[in-house]
PDB file of N, CA and C in Angstrom:
ATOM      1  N   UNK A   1       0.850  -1.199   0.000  1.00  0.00           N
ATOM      2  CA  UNK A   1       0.000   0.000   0.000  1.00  0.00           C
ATOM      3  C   UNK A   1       0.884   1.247   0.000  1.00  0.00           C
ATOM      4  N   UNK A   2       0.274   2.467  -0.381  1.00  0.00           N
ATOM      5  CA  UNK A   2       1.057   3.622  -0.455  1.00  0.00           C
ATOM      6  C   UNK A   2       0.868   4.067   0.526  1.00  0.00           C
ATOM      7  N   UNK A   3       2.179   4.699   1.212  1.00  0.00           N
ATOM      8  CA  UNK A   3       3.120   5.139   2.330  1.00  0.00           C
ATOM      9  C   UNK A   3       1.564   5.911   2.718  1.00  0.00           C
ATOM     10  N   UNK A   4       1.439   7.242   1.995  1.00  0.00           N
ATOM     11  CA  UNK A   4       0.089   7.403   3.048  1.00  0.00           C
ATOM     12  C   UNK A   4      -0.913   7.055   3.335  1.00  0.00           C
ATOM     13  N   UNK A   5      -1.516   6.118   2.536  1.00  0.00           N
ATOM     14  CA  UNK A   5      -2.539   5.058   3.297  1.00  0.00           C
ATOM     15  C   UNK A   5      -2.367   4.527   4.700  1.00  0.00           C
ATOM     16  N   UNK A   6      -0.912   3.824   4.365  1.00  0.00           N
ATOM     17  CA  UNK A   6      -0.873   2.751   5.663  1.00  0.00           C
ATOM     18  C   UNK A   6      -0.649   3.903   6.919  1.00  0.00           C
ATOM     19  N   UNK A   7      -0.856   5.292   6.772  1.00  0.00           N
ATOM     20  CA  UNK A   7      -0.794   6.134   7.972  1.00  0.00           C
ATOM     21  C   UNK A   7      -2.523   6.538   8.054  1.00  0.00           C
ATOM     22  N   UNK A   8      -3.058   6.597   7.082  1.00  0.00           N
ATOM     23  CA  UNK A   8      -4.405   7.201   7.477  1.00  0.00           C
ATOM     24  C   UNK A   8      -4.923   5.906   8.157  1.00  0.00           C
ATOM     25  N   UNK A   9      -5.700   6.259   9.141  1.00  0.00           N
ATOM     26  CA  UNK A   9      -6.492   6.179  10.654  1.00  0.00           C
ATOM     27  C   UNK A   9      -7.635   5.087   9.841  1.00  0.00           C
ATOM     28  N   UNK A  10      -8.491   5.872   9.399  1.00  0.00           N
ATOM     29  CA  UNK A  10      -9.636   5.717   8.712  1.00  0.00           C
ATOM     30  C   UNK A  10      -9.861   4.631   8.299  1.00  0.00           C
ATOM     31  N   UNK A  11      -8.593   5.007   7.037  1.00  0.00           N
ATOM     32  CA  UNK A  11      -8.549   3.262   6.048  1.00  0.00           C
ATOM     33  C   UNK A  11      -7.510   2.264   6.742  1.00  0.00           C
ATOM     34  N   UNK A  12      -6.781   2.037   7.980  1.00  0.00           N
ATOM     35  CA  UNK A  12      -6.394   1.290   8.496  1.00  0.00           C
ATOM     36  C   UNK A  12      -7.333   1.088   9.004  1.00  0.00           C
ATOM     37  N   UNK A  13      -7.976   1.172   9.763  1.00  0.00           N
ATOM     38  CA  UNK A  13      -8.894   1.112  10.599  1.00  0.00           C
ATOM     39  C   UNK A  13     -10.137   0.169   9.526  1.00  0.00           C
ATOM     40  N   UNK A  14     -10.498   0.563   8.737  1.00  0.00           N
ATOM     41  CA  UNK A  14     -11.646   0.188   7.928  1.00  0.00           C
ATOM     42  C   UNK A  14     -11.275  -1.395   7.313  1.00  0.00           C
ATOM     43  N   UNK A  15      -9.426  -0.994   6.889  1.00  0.00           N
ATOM     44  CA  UNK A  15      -9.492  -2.218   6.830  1.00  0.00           C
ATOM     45  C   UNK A  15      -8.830  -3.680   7.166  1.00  0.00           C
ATOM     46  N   UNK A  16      -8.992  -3.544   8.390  1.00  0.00           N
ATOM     47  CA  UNK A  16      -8.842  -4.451   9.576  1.00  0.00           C
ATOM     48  C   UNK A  16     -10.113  -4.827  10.288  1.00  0.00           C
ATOM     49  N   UNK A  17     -10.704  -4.287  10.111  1.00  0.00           N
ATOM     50  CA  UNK A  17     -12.073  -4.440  10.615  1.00  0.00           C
ATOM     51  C   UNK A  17     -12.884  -5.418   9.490  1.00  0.00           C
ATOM     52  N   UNK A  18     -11.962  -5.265   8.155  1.00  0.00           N
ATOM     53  CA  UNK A  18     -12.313  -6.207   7.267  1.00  0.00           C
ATOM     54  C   UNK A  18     -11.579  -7.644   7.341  1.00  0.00           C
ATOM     55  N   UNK A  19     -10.764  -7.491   7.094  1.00  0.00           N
ATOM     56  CA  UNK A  19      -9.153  -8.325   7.775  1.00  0.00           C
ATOM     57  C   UNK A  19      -8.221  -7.892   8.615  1.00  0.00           C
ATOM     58  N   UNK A  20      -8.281  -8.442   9.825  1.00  0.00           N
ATOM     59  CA  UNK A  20      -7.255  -8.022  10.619  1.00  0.00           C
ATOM     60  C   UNK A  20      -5.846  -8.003  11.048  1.00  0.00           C
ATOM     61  N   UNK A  21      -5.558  -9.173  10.042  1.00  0.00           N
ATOM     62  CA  UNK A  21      -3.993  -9.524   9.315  1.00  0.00           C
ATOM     63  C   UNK A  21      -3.653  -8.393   9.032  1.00  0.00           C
ATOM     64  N   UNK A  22      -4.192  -7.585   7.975  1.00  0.00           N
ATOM     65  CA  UNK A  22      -3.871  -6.205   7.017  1.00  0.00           C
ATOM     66  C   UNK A  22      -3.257  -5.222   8.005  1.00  0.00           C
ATOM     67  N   UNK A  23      -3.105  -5.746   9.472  1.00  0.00           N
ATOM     68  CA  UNK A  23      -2.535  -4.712  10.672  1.00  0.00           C
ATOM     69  C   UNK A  23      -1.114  -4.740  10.375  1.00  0.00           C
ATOM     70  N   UNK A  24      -0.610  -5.825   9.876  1.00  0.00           N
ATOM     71  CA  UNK A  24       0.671  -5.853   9.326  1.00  0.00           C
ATOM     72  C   UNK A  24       1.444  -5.111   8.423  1.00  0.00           C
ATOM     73  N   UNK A  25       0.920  -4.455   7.752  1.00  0.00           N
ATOM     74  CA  UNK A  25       0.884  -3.574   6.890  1.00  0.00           C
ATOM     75  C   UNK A  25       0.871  -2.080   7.206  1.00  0.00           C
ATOM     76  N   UNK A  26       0.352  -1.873   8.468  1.00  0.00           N
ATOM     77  CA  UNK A  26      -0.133  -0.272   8.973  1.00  0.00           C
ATOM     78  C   UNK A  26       1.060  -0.329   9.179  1.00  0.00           C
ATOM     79  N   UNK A  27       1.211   1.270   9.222  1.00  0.00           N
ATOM     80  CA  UNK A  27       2.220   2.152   9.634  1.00  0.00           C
ATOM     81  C   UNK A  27       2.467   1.763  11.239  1.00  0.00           C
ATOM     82  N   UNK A  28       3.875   1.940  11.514  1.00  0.00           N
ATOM     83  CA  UNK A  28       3.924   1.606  13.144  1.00  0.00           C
ATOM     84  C   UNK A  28       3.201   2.268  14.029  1.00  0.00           C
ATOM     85  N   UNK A  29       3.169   3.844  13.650  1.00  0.00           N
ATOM     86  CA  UNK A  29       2.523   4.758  14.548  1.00  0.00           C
ATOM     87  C   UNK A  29       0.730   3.720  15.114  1.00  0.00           C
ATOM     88  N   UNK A  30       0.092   3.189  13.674  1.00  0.00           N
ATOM     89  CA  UNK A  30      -0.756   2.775  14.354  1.00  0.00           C
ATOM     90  C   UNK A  30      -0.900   1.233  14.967  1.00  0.00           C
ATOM     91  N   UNK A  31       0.160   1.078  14.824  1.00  0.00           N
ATOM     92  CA  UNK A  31       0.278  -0.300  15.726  1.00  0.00           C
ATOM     93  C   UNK A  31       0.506  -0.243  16.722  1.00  0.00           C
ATOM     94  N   UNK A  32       0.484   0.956  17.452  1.00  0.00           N
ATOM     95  CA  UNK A  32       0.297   0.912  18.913  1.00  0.00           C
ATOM     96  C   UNK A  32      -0.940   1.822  19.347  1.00  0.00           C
ATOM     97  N   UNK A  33      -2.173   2.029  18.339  1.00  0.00           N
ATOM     98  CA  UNK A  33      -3.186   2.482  18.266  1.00  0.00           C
ATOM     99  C   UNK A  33      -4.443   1.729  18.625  1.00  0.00           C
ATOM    100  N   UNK A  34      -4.606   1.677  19.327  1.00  0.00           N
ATOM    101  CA  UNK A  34      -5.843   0.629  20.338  1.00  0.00           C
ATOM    102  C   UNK A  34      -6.819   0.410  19.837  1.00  0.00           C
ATOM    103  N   UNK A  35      -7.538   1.329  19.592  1.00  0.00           N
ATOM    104  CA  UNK A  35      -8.531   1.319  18.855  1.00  0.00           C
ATOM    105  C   UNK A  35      -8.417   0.539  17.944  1.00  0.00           C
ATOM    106  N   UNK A  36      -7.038   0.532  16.882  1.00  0.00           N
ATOM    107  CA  UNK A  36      -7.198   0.051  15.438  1.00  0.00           C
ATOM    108  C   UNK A  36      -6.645  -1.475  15.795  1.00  0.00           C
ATOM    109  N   UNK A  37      -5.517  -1.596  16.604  1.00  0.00           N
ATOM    110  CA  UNK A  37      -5.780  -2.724  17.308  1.00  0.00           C
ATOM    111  C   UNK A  37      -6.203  -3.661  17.981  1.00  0.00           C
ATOM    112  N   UNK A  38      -7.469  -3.073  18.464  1.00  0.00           N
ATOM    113  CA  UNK A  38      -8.761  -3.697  18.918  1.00  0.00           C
ATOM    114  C   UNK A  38      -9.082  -4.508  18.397  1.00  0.00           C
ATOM    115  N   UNK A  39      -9.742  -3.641  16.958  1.00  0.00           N
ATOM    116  CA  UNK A  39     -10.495  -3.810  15.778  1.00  0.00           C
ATOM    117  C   UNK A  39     -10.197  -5.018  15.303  1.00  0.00           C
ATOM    118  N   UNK A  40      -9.105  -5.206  15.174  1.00  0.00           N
ATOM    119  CA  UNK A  40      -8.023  -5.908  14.419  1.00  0.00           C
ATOM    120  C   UNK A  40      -8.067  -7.544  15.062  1.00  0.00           C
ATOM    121  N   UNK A  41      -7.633  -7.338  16.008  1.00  0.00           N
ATOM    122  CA  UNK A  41      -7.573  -8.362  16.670  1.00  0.00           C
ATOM    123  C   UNK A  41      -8.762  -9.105  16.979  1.00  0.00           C
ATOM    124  N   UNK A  42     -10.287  -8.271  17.117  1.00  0.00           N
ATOM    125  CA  UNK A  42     -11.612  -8.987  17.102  1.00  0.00           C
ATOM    126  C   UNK A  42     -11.792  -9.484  15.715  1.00  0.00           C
ATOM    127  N   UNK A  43     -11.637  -9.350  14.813  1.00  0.00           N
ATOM    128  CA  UNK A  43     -11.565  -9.744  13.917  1.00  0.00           C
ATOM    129  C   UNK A  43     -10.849 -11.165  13.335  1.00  0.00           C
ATOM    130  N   UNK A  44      -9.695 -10.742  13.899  1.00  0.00           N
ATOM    131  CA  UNK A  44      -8.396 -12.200  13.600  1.00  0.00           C
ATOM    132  C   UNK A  44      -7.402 -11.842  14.354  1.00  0.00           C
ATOM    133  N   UNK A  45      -7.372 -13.080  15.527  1.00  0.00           N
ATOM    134  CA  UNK A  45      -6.679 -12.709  16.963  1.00  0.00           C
ATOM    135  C   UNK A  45      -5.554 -12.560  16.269  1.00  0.00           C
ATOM    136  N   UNK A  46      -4.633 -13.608  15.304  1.00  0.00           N
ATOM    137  CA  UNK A  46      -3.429 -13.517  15.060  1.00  0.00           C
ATOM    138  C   UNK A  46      -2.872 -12.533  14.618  1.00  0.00           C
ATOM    139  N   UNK A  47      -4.168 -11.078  14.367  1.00  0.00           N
ATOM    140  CA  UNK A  47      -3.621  -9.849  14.362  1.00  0.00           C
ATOM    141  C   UNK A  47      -2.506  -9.026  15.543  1.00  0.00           C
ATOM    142  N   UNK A  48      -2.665  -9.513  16.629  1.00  0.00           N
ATOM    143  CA  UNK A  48      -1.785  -9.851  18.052  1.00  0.00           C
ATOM    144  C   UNK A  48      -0.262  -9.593  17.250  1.00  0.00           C
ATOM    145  N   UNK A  49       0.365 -10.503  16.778  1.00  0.00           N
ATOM    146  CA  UNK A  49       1.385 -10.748  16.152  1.00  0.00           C
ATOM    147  C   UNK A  49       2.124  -9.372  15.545  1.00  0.00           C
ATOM    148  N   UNK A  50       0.919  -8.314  14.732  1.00  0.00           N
ATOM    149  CA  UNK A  50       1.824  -7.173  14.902  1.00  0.00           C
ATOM    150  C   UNK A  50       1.577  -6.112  15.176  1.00  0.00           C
ATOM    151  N   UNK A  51       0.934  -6.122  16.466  1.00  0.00           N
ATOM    152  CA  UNK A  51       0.848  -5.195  17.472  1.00  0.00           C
ATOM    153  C   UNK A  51       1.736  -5.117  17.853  1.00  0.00           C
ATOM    154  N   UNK A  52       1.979  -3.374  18.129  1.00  0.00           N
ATOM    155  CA  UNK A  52       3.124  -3.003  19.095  1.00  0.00           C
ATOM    156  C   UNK A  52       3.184  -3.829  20.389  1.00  0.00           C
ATOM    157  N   UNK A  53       4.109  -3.582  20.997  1.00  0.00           N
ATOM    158  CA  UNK A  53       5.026  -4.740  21.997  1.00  0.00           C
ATOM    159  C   UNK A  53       3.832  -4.100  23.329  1.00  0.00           C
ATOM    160  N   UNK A  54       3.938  -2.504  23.265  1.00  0.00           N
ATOM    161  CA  UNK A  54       3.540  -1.579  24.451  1.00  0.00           C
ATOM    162  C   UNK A  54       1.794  -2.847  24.709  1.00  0.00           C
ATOM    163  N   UNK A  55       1.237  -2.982  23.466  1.00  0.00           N
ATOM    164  CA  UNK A  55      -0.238  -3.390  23.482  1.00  0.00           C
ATOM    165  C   UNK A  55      -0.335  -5.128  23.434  1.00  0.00           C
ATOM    166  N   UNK A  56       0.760  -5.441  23.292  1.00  0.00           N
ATOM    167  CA  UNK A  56       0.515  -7.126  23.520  1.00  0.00           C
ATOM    168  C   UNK A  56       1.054  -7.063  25.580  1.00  0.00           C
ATOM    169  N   UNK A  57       0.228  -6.021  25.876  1.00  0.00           N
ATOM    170  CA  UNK A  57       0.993  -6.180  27.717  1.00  0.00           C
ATOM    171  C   UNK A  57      -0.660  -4.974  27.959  1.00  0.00           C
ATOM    172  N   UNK A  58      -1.703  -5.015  26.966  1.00  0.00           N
ATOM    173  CA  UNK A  58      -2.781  -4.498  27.218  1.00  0.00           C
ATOM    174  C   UNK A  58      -4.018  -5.566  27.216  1.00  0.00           C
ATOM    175  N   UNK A  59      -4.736  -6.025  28.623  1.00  0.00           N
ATOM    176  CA  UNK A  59      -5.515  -7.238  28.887  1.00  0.00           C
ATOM    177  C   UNK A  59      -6.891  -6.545  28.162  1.00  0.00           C
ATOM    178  N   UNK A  60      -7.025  -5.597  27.804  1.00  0.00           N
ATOM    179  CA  UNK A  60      -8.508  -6.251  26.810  1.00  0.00           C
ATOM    180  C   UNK A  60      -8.085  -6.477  25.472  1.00  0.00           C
ATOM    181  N   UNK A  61      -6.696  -5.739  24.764  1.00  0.00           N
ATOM    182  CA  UNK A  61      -6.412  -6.204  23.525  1.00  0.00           C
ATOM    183  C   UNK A  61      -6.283  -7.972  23.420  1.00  0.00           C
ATOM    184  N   UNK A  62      -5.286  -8.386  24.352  1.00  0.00           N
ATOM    185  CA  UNK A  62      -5.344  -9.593  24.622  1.00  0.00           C
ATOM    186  C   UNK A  62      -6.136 -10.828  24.738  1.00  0.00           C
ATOM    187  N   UNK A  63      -6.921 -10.073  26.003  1.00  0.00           N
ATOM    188  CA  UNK A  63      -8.741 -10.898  26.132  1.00  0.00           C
ATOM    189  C   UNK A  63      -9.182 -10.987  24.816  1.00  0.00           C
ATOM    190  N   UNK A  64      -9.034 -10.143  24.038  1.00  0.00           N
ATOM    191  CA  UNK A  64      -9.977  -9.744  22.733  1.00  0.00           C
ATOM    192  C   UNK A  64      -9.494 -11.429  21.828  1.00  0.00           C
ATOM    193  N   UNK A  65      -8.001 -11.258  21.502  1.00  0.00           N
ATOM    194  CA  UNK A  65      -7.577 -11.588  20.917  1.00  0.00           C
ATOM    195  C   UNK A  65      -7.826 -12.910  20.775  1.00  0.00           C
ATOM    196  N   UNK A  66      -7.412 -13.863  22.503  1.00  0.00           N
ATOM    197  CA  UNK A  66      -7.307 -14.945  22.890  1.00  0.00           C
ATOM    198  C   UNK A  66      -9.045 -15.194  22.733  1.00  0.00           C
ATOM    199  N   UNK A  67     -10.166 -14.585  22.770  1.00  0.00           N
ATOM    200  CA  UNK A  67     -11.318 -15.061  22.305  1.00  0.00           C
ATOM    201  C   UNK A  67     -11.628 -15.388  21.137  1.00  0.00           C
ATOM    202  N   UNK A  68     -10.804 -14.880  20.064  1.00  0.00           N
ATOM    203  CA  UNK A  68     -11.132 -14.702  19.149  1.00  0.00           C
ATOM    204  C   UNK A  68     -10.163 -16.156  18.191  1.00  0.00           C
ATOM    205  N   UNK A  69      -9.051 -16.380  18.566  1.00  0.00           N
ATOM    206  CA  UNK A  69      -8.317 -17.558  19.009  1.00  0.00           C
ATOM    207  C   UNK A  69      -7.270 -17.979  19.789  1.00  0.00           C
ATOM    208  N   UNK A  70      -7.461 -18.349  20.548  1.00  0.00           N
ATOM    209  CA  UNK A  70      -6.607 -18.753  21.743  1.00  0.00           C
ATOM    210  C   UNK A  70      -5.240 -19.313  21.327  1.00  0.00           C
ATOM    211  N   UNK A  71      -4.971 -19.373  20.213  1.00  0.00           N
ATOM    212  CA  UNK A  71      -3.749 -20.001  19.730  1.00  0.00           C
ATOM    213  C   UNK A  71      -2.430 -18.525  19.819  1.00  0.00           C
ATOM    214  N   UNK A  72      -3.366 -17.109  20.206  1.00  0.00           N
ATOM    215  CA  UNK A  72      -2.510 -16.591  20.017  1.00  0.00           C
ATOM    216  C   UNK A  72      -1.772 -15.914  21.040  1.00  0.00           C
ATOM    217  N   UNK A  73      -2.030 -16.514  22.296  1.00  0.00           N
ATOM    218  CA  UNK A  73      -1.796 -16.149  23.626  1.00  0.00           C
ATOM    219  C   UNK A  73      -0.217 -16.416  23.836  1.00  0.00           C
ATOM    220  N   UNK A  74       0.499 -16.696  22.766  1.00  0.00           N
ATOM    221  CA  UNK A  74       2.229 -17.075  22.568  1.00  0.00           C
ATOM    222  C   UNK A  74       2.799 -15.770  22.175  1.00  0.00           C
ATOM    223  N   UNK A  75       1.689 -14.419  21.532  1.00  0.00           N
ATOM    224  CA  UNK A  75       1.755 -12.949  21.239  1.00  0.00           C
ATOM    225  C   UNK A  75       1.726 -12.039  22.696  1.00  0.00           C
ATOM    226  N   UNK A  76       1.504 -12.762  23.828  1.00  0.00           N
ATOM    227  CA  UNK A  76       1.010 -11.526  24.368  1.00  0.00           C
ATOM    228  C   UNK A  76       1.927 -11.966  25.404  1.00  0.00           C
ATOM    229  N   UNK A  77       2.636 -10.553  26.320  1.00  0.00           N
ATOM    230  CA  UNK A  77       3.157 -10.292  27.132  1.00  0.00           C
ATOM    231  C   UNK A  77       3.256 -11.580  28.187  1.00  0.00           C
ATOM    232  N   UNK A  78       4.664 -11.229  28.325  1.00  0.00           N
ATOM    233  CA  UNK A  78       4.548 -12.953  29.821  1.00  0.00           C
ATOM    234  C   UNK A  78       3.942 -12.265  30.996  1.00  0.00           C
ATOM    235  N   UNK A  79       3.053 -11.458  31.727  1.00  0.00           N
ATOM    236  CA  UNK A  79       2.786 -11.310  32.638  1.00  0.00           C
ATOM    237  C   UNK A  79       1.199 -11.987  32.218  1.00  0.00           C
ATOM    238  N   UNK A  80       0.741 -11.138  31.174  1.00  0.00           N
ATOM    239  CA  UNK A  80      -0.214 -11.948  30.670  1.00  0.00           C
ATOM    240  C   UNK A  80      -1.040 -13.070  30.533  1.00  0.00           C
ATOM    241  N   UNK A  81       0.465 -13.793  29.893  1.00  0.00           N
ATOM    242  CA  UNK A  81       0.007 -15.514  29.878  1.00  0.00           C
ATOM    243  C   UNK A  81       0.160 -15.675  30.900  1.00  0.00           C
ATOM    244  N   UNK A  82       0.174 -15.571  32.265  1.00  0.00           N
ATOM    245  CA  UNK A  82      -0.045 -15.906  33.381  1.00  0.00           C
ATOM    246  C   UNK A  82      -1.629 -15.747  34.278  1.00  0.00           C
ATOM    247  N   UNK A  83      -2.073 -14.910  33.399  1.00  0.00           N
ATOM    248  CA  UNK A  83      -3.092 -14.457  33.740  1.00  0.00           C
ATOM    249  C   UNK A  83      -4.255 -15.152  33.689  1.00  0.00           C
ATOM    250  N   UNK A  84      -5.174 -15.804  34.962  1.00  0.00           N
ATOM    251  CA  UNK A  84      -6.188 -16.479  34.642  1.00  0.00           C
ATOM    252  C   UNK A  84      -7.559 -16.087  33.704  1.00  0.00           C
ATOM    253  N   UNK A  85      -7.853 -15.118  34.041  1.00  0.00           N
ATOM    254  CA  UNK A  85      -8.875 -15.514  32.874  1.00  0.00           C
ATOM    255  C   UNK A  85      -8.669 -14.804  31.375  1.00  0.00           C
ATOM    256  N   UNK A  86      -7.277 -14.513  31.315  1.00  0.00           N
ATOM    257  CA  UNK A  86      -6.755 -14.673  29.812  1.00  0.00           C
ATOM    258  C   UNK A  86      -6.748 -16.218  29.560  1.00  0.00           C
ATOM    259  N   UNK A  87      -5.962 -16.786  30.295  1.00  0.00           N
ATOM    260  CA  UNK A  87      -5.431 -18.283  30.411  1.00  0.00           C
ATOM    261  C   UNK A  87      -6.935 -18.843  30.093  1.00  0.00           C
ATOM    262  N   UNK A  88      -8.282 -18.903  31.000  1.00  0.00           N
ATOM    263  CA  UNK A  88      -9.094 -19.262  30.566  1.00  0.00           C
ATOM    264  C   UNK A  88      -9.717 -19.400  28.939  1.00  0.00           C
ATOM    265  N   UNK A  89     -10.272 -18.387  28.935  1.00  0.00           N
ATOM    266  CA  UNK A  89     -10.231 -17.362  27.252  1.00  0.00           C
ATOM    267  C   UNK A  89      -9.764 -18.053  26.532  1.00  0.00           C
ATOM    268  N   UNK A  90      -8.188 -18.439  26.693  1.00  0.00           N
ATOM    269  CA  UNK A  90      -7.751 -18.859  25.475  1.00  0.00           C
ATOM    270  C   UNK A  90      -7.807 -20.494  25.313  1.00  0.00           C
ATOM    271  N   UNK A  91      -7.478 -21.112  26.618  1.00  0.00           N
ATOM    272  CA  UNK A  91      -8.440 -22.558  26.625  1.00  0.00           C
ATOM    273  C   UNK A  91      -9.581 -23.051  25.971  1.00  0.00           C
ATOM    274  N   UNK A  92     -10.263 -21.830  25.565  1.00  0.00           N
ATOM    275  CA  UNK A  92     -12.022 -22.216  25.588  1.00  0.00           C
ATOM    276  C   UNK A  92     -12.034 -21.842  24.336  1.00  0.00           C
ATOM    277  N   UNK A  93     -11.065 -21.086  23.599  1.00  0.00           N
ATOM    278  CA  UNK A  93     -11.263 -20.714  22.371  1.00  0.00           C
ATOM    279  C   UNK A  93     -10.053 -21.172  20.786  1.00  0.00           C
TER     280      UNK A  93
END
């Protein structure tokens, strides 16, 4: 994608919410953008993967993620995976 796409908000945002893989692609600034990482990750947990470091150590991005598949709870912060009802979450999902 062109350099200013992967910075506009909007269409990152829009489209991760379509595919949430496509987070891979955003500009860094918004990979530590919550919102768009939210998005992202409800969508397709393994969006986790390229989230900023700051937001794989954020428990609803996480929660989000590990609901969405629990396979990706190997993305998120070691205080995290310690965490029971992340730990749950991702058991069940």
């Amino acid at each position: 994608a062109h350099e200013d796409l992967k910075k506009d908000k909007e269409i990152v945002l829009a489209a991760v919410k379509q595919n949430g893989g496509a987070l891979e692609y955003a500009h860094e600034d918004l990979k530590k953008d919550k919102e768009i990482v939210l998005a992202a990750v409800k969508q397709n947990g393994w969006a986790l993967k390229y989230a900023h470091e700051e937001l794989t150590n954020d428990k609803e991005i996480v929660l989000a993620a590990v609901k969405q598949n629990g396979e990706v709870l190997r993305y998120a912060n070691e205080d995290l995976k310690k965490d029971k009802e992340i730990v749950l979450a991702a058991k069940r999902h």
